[in-house]
Protein backbone atom coordinates (compact mmCIF):
# COMPACT_ATOMS: atom_id res chain seq x y z
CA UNK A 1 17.62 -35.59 1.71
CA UNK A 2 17.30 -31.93 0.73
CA UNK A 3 18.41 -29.55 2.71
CA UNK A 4 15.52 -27.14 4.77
CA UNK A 5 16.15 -23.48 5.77
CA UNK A 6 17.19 -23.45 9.54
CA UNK A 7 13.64 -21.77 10.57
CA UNK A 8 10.35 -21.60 11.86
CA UNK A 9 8.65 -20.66 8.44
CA UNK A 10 9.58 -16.87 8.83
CA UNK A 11 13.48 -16.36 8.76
CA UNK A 12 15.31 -15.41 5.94
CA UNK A 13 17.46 -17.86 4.64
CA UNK A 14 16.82 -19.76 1.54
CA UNK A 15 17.22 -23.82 0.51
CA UNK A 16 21.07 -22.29 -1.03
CA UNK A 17 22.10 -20.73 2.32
CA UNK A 18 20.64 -23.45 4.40
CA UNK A 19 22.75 -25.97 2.33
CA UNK A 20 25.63 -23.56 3.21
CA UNK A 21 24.78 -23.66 6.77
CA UNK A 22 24.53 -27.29 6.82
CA UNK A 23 28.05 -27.66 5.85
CA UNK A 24 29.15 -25.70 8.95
CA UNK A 25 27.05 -27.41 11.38
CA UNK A 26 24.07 -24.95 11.69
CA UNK A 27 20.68 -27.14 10.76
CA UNK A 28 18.05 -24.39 13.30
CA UNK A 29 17.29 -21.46 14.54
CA UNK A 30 18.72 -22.26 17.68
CA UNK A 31 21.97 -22.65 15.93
CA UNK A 32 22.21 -19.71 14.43
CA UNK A 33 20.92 -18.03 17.40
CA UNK A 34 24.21 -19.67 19.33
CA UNK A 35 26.88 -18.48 17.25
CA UNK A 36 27.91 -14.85 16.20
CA UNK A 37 26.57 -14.00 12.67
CA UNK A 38 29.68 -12.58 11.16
CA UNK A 39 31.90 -15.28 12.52
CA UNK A 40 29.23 -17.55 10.82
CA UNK A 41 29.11 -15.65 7.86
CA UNK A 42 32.50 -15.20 7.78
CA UNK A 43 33.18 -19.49 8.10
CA UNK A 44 29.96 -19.63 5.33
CA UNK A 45 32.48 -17.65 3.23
CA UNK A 46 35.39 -19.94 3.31
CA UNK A 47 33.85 -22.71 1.80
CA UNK A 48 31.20 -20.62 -0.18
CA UNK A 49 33.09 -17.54 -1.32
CA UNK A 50 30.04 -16.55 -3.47
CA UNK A 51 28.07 -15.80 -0.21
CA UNK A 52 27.19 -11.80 0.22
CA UNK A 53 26.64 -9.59 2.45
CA UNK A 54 22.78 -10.53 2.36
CA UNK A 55 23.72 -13.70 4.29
CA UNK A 56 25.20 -12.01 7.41
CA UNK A 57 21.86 -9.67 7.52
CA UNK A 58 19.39 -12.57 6.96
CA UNK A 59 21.56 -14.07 9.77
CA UNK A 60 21.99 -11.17 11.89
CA UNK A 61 17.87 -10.75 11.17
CA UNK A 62 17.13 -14.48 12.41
CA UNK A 63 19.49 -13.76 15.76
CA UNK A 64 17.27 -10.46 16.04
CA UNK A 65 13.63 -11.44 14.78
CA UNK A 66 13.36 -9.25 12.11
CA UNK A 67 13.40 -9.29 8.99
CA UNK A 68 16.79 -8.52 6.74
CA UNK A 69 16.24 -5.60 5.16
CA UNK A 70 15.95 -3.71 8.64
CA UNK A 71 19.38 -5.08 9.83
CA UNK A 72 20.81 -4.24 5.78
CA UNK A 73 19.57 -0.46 6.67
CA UNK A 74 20.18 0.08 9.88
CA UNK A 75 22.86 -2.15 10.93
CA UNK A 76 24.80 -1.79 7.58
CA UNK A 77 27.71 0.44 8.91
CA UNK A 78 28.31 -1.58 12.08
CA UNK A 79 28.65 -4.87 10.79
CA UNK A 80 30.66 -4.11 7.64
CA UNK A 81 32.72 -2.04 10.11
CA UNK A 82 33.18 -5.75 12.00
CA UNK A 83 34.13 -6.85 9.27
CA UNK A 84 36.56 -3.95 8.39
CA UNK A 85 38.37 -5.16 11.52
CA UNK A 86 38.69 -8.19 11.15
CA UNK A 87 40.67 -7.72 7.69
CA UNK A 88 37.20 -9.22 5.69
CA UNK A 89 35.72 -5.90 4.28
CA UNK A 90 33.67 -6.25 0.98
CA UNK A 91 35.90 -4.86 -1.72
CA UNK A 92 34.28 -2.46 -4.29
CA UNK A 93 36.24 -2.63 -7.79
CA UNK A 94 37.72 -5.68 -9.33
């Protein structure tokens, strides 16, 4: 059976991430709405390393009801600074 976005027709996440999310345990809204969206992002990450930083704001969005961009611009600094603490910053470079 093929995976389905955890939604109600309007979140964010795509067939790829739902997959993803499926694999930790997350099949709804309600799901994602119960856990925090780095730590989920974060778990997402160790068994899909390719996820980026557009998962945790269509997650974050879903959690908030809006849609991604708006958490990408105006949450942007906060949640990459979460991430900063917990040792799992983006790095820039190679």
């Amino acid at each position: 059976m093929a995976s389905r976005p955890p939604d109600d027709g309007a979140a964010p996440l795509g067939p790829v991430s739902a997959a993803w999310l499926a694999r930790v345990g997350v099949h709804t809204v309600a799901d994602v709405k119960a856990r925090d969206a780095v730590a989920l992002y974060l778990q997402v990450r160790t068994i899909w390393p390719a996820a980026g930083l557009n998962l945790l704001w269509a997650l974050v969005a879903v959690q908030d009801g809006v849609h991604w961009r708006e958490i990408a611009r105006e949450r942007r600094t906060e949640l990459l600074m979460r991430l900063d603490d917990l040792g799992q910053a983006p790095r820039r470079g190679g």
